[in-house]
Protein backbone atom coordinates (compact mmCIF):
# COMPACT_ATOMS: atom_id res chain seq x y z
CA UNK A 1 38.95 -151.65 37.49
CA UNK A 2 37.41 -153.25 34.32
CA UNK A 3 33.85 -153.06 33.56
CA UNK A 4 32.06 -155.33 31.37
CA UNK A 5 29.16 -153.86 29.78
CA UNK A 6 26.92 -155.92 27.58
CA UNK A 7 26.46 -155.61 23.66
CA UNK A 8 24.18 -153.47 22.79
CA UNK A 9 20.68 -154.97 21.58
CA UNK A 10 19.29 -154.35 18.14
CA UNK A 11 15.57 -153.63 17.71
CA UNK A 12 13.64 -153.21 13.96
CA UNK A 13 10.93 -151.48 12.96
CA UNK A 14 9.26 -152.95 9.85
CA UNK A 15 5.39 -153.13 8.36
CA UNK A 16 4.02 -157.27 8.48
CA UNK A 17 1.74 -158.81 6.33
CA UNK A 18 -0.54 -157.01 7.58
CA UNK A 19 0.33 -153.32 7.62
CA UNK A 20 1.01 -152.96 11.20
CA UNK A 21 3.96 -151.39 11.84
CA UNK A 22 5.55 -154.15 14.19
CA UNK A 23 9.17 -154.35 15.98
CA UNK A 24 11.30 -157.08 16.91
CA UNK A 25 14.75 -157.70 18.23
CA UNK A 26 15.42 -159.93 14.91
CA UNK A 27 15.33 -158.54 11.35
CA UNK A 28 12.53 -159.93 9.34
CA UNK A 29 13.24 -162.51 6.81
CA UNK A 30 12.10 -160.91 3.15
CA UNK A 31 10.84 -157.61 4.84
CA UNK A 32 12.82 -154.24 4.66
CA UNK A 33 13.40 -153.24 8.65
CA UNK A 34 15.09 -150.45 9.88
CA UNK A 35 17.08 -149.98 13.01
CA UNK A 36 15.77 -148.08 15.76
CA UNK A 37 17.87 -145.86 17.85
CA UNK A 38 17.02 -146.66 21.62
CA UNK A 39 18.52 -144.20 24.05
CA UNK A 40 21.46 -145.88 27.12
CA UNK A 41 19.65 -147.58 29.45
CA UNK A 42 20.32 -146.48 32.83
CA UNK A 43 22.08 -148.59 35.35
CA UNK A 44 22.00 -148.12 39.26
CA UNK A 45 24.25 -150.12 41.50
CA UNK A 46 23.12 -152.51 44.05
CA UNK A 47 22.30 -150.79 47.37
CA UNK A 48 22.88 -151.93 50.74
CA UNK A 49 19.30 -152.04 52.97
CA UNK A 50 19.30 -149.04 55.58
CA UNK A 51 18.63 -150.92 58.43
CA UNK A 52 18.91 -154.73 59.24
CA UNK A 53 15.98 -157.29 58.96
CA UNK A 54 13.82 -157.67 61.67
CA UNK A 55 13.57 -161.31 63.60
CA UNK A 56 11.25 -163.61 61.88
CA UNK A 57 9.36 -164.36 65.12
CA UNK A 58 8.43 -160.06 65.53
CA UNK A 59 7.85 -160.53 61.37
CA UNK A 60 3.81 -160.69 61.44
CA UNK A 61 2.54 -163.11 58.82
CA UNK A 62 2.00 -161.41 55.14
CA UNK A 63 -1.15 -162.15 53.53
CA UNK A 64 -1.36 -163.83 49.57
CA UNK A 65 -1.61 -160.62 48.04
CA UNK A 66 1.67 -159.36 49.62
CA UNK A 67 3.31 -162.43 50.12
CA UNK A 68 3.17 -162.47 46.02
CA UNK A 69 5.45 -159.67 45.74
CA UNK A 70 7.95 -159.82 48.35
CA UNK A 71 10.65 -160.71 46.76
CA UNK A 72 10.22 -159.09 43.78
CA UNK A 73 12.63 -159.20 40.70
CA UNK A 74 11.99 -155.88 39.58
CA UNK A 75 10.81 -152.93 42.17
CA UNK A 76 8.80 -151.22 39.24
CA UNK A 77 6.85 -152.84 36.64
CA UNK A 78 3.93 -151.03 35.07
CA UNK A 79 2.28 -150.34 32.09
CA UNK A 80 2.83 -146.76 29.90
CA UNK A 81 0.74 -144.71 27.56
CA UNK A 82 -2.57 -145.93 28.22
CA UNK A 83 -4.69 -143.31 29.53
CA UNK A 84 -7.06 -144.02 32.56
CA UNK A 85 -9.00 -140.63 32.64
CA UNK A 86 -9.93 -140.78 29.33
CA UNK A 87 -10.71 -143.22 26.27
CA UNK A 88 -7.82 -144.69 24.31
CA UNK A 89 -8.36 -143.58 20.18
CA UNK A 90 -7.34 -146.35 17.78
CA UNK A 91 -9.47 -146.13 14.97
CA UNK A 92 -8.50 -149.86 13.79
CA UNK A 93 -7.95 -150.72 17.54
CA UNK A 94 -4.32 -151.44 17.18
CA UNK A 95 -2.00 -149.36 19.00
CA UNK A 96 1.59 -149.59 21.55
CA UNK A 97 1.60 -149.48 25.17
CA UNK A 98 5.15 -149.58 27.00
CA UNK A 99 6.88 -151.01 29.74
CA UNK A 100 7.97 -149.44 32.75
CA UNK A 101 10.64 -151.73 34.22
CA UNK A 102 13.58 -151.15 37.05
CA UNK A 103 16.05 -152.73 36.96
CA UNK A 104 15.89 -153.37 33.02
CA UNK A 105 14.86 -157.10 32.15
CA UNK A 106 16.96 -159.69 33.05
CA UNK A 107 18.12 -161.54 29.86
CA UNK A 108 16.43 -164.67 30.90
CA UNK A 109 13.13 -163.10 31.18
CA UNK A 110 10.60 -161.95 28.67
CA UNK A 111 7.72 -159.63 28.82
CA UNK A 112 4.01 -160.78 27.96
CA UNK A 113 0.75 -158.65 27.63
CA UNK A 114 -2.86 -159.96 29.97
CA UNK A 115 -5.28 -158.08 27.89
CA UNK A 116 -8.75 -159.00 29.85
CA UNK A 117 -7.12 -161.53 32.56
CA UNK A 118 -6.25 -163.94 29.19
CA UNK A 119 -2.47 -163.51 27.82
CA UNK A 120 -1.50 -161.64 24.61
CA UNK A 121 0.05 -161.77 22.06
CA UNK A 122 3.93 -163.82 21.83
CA UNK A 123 6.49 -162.56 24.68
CA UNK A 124 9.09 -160.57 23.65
CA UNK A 125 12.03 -158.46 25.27
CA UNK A 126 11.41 -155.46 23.80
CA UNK A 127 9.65 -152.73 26.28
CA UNK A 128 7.34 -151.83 23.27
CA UNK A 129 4.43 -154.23 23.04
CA UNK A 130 1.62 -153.92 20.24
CA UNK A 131 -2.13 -154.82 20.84
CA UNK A 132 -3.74 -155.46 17.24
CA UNK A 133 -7.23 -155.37 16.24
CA UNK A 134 -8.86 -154.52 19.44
CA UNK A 135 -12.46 -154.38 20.06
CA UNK A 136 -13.59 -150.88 21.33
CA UNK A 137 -15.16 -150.40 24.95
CA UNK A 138 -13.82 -150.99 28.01
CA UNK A 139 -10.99 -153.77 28.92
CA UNK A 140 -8.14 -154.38 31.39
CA UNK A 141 -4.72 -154.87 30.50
CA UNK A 142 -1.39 -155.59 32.59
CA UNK A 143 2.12 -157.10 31.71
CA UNK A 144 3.64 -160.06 32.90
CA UNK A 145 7.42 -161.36 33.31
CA UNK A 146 8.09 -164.63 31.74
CA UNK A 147 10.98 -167.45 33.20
CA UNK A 148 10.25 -169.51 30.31
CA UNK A 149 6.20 -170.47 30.30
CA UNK A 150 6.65 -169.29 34.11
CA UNK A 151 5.37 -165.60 35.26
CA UNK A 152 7.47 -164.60 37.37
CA UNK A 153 6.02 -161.21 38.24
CA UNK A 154 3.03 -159.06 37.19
CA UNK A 155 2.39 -155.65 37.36
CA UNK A 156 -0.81 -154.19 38.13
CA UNK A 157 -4.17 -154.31 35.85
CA UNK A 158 -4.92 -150.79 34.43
CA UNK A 159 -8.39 -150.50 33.24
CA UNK A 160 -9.08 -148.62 29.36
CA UNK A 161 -11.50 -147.52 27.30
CA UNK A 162 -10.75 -147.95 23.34
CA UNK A 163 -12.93 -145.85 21.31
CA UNK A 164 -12.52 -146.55 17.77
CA UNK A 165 -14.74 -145.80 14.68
CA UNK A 166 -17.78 -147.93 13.63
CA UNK A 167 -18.32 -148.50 10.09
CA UNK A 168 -21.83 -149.45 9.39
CA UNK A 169 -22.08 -152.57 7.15
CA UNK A 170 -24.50 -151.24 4.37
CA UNK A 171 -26.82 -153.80 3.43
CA UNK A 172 -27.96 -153.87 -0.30
């Protein structure tokens, strides 16, 4: 039995214009990248339901809320490395959150930051998403799946403090 397994997707690491250290799944045009290893994703098969649907007349009716994610593409979708019990230190307020994401994104779809219930940033595919130039104190921040300028999902909004340093603006 023949498998077909897909090509394996390139991601760079450069610096931008800038000096953030950015990463893309294209190399930069007139910037030195380099490749970055990723580890093999991990691939579960499809699993059959333990126990058959019940009748849609016993179904009681789902509110909004849940009615939003039944049928959901991806059974995990949430938000890494941000830390909830304390603040978040980024000195120049940019720093990487990543994506939590099972199965792994469907080729179609891309992945786009809500920082403060507004979107963020340009979607990408990459599970790696960079937040630039943030203003310290607290915000909320979540990720959304993209079907073209669709979302298609949303994960949940994790609330953040960013501490970062104040430089006082001398005044001559």
């Amino acid at each position: 039995m023949a498998v077909a397994l897909p090509a394996a997707a390139h991601i760079y690491k450069y610096t931008d214009a800038n000096g953030n250290t950015a990463y893309s799944n294209q190399p930069p045009d007139g910037t030195a990248a380099q490749t970055v290893e990723l580890p093999p994703l991990n691939s579960v098969g499809l699993q059959q339901p333990a126990a058959p649907a019940a009748p849609a007349a016993a179904t009681p009716v789902a509110s909004k809320a849940t009615s939003a994610n039944d049928g959901a593409l991806y059974s995990t979708l949430e938000l890494t490395d941000i830390p909830t019990q304390e603040a978040l230190r980024a000195n120049n307020g940019t720093f990487t959150v990543g994506v939590k994401l099972e199965p792994r994104l469907q080729r179609q779809h891309l992945l786009r930051l809500v920082l403060d219930g507004v979107p963020y940033g340009q979607p990408s595919n990459v599970p790696r998403l960079q937040l630039v130039n943030i203003d310290r104190g607290d915000h909320t921040l979540g990720v959304q799946v993209l079907a073209g300028d669709q979302v298609v999902q949303q994960s949940p909004i994790v609330p953040f403090t960013l501490q970062r340093v104040h430089k006082p603006v001398s005044h001559p």
